[in-house]
PDB file of N, CA and C in Angstrom:
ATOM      1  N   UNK A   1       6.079 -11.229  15.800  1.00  0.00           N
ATOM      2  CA  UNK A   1       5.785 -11.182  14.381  1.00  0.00           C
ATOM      3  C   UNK A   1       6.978 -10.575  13.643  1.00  0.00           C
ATOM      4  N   UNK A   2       7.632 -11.180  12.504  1.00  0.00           N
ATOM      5  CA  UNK A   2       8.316 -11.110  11.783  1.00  0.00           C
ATOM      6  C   UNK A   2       8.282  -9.392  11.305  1.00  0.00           C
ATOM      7  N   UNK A   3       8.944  -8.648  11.294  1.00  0.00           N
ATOM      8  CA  UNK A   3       8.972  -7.396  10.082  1.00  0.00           C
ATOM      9  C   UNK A   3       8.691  -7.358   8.901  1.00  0.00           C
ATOM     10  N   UNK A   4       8.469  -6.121   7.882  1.00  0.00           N
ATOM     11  CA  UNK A   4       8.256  -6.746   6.407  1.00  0.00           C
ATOM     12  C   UNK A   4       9.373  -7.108   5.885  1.00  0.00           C
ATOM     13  N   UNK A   5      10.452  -5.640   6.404  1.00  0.00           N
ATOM     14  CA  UNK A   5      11.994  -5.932   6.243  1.00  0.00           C
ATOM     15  C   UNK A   5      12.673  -6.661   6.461  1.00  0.00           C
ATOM     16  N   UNK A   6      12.350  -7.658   7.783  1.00  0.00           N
ATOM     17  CA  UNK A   6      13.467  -8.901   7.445  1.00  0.00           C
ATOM     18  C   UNK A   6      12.703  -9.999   6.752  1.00  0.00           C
ATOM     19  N   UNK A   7      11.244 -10.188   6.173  1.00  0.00           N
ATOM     20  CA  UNK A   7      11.018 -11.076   5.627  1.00  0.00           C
ATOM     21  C   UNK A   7      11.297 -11.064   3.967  1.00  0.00           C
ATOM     22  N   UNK A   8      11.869  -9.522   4.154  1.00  0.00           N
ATOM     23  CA  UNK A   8      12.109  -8.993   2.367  1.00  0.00           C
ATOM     24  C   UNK A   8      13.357 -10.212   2.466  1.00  0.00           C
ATOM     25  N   UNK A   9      14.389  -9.897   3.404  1.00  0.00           N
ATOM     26  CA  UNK A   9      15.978 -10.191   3.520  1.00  0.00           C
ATOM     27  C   UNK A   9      15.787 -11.598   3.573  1.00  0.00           C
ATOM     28  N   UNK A  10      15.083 -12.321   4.325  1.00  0.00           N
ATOM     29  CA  UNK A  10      14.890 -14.019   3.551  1.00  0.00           C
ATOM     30  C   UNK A  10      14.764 -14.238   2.383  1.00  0.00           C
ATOM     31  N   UNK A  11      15.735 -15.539   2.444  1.00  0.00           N
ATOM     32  CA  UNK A  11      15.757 -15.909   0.503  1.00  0.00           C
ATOM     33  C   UNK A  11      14.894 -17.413   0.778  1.00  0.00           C
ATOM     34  N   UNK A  12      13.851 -17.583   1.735  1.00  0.00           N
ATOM     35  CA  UNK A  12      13.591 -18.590   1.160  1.00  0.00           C
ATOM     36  C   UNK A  12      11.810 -18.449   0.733  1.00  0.00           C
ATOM     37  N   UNK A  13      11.237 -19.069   0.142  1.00  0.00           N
ATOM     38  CA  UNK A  13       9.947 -18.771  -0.780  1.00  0.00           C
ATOM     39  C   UNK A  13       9.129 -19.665  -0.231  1.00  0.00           C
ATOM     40  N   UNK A  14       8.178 -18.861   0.263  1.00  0.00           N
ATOM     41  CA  UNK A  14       6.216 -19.263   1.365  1.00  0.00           C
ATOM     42  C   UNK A  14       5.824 -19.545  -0.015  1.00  0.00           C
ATOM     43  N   UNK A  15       4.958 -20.805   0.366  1.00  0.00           N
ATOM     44  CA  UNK A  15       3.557 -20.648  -0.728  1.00  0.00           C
ATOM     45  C   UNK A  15       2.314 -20.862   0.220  1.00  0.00           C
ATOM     46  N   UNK A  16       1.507 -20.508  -0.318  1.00  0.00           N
ATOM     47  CA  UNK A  16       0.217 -20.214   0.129  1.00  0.00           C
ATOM     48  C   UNK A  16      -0.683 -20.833  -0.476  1.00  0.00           C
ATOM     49  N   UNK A  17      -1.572 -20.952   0.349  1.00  0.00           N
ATOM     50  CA  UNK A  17      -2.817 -22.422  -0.215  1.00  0.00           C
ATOM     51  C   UNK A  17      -4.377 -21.105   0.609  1.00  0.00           C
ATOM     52  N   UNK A  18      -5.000 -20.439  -0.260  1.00  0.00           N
ATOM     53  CA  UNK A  18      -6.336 -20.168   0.040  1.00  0.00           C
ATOM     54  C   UNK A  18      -7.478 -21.041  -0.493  1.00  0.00           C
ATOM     55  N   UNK A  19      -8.316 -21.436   0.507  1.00  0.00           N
ATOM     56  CA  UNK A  19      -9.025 -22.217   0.163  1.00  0.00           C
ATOM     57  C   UNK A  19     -10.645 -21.440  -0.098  1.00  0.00           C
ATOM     58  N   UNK A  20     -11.738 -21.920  -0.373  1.00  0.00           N
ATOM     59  CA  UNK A  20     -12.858 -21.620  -0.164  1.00  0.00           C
ATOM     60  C   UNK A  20     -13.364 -19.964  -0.849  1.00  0.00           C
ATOM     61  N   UNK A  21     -12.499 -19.854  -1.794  1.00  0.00           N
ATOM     62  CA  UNK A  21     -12.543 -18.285  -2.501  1.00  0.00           C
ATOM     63  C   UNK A  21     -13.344 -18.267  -3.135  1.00  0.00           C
ATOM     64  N   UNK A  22     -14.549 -17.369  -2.769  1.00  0.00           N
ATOM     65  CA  UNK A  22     -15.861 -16.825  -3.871  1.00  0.00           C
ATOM     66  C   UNK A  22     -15.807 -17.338  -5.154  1.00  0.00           C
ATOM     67  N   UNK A  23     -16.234 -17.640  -6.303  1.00  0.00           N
ATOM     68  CA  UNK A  23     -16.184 -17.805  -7.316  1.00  0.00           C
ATOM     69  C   UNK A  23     -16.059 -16.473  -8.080  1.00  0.00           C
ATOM     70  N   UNK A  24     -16.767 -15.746  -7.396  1.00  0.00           N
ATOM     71  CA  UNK A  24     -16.653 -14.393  -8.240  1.00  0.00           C
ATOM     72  C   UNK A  24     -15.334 -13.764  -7.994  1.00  0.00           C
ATOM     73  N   UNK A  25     -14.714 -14.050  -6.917  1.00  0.00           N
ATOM     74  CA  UNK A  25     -13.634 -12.902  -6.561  1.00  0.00           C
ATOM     75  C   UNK A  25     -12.690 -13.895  -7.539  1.00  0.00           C
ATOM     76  N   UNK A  26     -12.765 -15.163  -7.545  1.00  0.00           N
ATOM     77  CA  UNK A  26     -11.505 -16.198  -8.263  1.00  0.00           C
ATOM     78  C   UNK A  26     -11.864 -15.442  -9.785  1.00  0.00           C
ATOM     79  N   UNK A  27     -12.683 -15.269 -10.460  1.00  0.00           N
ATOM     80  CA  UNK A  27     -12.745 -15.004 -11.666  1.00  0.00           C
ATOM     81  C   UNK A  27     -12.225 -13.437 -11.738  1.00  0.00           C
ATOM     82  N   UNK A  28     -12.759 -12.435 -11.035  1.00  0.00           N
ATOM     83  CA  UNK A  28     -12.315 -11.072 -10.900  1.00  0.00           C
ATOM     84  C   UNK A  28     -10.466 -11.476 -10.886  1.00  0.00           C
ATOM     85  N   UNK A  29     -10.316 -12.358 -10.252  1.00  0.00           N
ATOM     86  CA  UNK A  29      -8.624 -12.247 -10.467  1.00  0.00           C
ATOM     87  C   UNK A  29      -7.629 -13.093 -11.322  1.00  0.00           C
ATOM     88  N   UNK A  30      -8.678 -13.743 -12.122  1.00  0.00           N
ATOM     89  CA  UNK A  30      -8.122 -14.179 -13.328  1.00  0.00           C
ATOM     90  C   UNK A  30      -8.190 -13.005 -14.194  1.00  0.00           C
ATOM     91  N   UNK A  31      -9.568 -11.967 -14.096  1.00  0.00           N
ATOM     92  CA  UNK A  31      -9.752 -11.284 -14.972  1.00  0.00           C
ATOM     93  C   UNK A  31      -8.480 -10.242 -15.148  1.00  0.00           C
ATOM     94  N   UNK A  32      -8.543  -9.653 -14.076  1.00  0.00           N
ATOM     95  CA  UNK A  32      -7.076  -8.696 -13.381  1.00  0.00           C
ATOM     96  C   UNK A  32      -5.734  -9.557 -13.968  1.00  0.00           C
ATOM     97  N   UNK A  33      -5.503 -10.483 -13.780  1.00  0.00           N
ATOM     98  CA  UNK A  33      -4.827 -11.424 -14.355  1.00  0.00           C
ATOM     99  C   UNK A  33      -4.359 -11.097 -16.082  1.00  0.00           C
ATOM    100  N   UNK A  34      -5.558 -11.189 -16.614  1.00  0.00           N
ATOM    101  CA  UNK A  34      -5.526 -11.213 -18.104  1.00  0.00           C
ATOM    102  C   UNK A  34      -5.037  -9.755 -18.357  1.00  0.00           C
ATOM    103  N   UNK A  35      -5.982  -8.661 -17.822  1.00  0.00           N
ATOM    104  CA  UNK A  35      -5.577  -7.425 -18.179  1.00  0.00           C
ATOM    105  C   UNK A  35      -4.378  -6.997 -17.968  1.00  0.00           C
ATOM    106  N   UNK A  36      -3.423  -7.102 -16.995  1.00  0.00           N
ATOM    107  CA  UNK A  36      -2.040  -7.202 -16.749  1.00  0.00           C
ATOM    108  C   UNK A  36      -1.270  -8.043 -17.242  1.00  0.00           C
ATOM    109  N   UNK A  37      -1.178  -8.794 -18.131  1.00  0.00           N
ATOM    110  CA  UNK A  37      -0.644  -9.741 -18.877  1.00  0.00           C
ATOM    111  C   UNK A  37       0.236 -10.803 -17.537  1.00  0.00           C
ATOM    112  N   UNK A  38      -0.325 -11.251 -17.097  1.00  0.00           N
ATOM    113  CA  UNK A  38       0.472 -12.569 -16.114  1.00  0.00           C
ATOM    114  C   UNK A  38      -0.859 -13.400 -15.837  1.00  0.00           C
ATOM    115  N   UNK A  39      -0.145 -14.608 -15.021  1.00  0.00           N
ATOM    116  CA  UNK A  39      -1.042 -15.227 -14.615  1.00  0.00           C
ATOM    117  C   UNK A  39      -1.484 -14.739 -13.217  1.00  0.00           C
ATOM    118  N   UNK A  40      -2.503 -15.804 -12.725  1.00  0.00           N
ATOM    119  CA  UNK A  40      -3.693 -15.517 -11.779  1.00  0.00           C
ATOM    120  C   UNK A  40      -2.650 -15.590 -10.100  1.00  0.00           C
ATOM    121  N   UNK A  41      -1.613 -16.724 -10.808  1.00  0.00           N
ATOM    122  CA  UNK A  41      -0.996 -16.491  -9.020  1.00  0.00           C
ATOM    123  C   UNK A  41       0.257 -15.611  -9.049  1.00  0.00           C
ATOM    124  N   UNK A  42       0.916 -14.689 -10.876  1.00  0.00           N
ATOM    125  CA  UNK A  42       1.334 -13.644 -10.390  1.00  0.00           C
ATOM    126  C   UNK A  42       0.705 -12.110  -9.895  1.00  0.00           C
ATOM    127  N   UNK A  43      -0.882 -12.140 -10.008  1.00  0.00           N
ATOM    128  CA  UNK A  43      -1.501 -11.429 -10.259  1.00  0.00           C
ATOM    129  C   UNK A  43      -2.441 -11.645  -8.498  1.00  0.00           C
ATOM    130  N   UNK A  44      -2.140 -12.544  -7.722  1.00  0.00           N
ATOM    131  CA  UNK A  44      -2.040 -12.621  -6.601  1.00  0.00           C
ATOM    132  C   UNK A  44      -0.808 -12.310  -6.074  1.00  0.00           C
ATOM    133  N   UNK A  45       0.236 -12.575  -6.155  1.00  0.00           N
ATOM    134  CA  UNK A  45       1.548 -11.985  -5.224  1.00  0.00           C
ATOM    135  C   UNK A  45       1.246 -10.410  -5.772  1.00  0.00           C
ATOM    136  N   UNK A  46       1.301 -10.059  -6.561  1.00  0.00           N
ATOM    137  CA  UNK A  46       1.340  -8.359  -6.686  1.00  0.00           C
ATOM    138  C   UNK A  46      -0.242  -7.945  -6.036  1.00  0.00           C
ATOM    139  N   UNK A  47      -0.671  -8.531  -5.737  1.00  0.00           N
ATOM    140  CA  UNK A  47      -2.235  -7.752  -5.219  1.00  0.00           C
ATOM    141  C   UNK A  47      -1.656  -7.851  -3.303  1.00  0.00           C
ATOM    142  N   UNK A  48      -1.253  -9.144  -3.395  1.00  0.00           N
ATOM    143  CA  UNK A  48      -0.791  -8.876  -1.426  1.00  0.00           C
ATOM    144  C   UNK A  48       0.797  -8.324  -1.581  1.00  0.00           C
ATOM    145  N   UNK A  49       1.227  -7.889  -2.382  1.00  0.00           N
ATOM    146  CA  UNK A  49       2.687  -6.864  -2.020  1.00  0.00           C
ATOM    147  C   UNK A  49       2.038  -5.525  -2.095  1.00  0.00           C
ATOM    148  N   UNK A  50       1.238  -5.264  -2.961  1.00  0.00           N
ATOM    149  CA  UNK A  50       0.711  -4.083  -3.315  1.00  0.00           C
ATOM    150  C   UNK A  50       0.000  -3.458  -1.710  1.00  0.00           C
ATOM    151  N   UNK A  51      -0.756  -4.391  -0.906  1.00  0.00           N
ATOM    152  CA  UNK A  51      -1.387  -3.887   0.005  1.00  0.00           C
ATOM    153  C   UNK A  51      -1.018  -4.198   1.303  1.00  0.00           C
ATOM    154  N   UNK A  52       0.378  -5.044   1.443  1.00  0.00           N
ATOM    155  CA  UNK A  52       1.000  -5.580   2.618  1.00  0.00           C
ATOM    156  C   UNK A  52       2.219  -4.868   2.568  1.00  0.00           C
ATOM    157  N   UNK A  53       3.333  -4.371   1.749  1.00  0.00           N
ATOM    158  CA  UNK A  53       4.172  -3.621   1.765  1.00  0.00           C
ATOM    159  C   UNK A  53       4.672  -2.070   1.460  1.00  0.00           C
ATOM    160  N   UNK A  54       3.544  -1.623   1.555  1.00  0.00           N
ATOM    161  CA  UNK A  54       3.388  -0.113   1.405  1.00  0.00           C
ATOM    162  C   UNK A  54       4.316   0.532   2.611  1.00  0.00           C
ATOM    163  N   UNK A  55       4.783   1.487   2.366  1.00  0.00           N
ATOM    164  CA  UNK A  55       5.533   1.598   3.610  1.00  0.00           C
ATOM    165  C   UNK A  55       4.291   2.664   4.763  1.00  0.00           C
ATOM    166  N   UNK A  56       4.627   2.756   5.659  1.00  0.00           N
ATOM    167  CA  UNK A  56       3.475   3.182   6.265  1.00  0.00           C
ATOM    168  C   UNK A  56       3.122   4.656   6.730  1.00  0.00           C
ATOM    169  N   UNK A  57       1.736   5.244   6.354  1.00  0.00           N
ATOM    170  CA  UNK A  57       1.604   6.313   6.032  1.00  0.00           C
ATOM    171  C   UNK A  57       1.964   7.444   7.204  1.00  0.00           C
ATOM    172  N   UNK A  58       2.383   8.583   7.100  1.00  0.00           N
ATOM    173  CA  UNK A  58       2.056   9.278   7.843  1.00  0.00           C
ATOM    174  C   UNK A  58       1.727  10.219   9.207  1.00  0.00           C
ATOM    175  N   UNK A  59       1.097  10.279  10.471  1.00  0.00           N
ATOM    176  CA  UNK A  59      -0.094  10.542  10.850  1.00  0.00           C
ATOM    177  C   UNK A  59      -0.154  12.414  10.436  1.00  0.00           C
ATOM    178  N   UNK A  60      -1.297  12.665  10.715  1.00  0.00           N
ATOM    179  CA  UNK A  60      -1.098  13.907  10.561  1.00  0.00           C
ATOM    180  C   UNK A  60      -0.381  14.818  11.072  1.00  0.00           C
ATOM    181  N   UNK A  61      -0.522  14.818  12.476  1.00  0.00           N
ATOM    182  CA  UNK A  61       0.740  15.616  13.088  1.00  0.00           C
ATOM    183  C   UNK A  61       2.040  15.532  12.495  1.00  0.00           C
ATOM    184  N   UNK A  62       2.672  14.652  11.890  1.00  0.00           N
ATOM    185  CA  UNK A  62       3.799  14.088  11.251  1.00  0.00           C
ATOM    186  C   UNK A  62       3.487  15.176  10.205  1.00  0.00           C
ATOM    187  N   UNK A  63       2.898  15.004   9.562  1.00  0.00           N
ATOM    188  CA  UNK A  63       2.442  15.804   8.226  1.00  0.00           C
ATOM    189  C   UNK A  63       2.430  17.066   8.806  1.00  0.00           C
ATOM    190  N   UNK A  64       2.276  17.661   9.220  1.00  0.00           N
ATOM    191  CA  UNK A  64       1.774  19.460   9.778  1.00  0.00           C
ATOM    192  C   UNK A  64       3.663  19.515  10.410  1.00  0.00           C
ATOM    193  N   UNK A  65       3.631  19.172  11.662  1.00  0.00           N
ATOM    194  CA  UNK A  65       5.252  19.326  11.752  1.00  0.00           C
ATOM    195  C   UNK A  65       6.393  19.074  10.918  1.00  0.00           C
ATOM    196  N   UNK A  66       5.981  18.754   9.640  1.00  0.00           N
ATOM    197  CA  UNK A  66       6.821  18.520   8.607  1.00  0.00           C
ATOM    198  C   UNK A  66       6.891  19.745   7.855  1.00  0.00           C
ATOM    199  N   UNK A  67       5.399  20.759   7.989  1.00  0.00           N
ATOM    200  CA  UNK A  67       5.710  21.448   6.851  1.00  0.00           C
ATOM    201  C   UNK A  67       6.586  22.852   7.545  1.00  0.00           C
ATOM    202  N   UNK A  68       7.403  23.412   6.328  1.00  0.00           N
ATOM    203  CA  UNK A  68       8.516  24.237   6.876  1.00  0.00           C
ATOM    204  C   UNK A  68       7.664  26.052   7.292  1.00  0.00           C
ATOM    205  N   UNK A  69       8.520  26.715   7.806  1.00  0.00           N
ATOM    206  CA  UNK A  69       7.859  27.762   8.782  1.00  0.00           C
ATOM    207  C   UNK A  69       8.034  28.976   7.216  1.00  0.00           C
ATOM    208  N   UNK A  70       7.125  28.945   7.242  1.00  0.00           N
ATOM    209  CA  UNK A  70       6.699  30.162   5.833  1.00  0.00           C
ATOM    210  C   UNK A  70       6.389  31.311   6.201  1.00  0.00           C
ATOM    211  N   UNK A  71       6.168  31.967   7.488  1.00  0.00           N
ATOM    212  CA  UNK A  71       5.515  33.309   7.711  1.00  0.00           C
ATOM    213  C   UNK A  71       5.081  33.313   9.216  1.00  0.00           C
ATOM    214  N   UNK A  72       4.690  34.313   9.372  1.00  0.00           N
ATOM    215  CA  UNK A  72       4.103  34.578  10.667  1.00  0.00           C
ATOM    216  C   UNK A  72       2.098  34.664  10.549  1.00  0.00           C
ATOM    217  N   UNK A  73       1.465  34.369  11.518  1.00  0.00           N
ATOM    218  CA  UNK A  73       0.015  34.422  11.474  1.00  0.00           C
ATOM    219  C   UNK A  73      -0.847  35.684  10.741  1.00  0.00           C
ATOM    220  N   UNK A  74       0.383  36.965  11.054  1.00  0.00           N
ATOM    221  CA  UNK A  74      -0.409  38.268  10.188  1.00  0.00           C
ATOM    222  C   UNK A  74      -0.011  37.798   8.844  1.00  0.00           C
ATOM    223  N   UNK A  75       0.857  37.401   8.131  1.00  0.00           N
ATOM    224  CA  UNK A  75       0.956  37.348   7.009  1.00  0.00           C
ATOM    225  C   UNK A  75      -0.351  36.510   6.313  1.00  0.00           C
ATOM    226  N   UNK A  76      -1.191  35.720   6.773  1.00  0.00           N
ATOM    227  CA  UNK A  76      -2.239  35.093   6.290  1.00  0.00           C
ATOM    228  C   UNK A  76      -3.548  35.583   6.798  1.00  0.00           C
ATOM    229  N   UNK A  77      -3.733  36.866   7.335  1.00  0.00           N
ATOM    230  CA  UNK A  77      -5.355  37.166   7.720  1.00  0.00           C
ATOM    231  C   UNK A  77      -5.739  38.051   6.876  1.00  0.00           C
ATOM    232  N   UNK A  78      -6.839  37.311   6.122  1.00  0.00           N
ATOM    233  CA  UNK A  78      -7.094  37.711   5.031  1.00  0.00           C
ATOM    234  C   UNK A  78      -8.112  39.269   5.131  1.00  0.00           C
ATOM    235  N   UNK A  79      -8.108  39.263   6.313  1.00  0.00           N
ATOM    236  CA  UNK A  79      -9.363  40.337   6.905  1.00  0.00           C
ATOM    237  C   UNK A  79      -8.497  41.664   6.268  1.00  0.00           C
ATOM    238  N   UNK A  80      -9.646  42.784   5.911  1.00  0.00           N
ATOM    239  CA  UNK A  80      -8.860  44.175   5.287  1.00  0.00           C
ATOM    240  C   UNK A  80      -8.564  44.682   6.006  1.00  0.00           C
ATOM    241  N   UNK A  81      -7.462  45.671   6.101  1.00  0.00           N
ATOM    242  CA  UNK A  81      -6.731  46.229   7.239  1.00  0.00           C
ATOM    243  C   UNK A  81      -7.492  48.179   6.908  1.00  0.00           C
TER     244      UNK A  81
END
């Protein structure tokens, strides 16, 4: 499977054919459509960039070993001495 990054670096342009789409969800994205001032199939490419190219989150451990060393364990026990 392709990367997102080298499919960014292709210059050549997919189109896409969904077939069989709810009626309600087709109107919800005309509606989205209108409120963002574009049309319905720019208002589809920004709904799958929006949720296909996010870069990717995290995990927690990542997050906790990230944060920098602030103190030692007595400095936070809140118990009265």
């Amino acid at each position: 499977m392709q990367s997102l990054q080298a499919a960014k670096e292709d210059t050549v342009t997919t189109n896409l054919v969904v077939r069989n789409v709810d009626p309600a969800v087709a109107l919800a994205l005309k509606q989205a459509a209108a409120a963002h001032g574009r049309s319905a199939e720019a208002e589809h490419r920004e709904i799958l960039r929006a949720a296909l190219c996010q870069p990717s989150r995290r995990s927690f451990k990542e997050a906790l070993a990230s944060m920098p060393d602030v103190g030692t364990d007595e400095d936070f026990d809140s118990r009265p001495r």
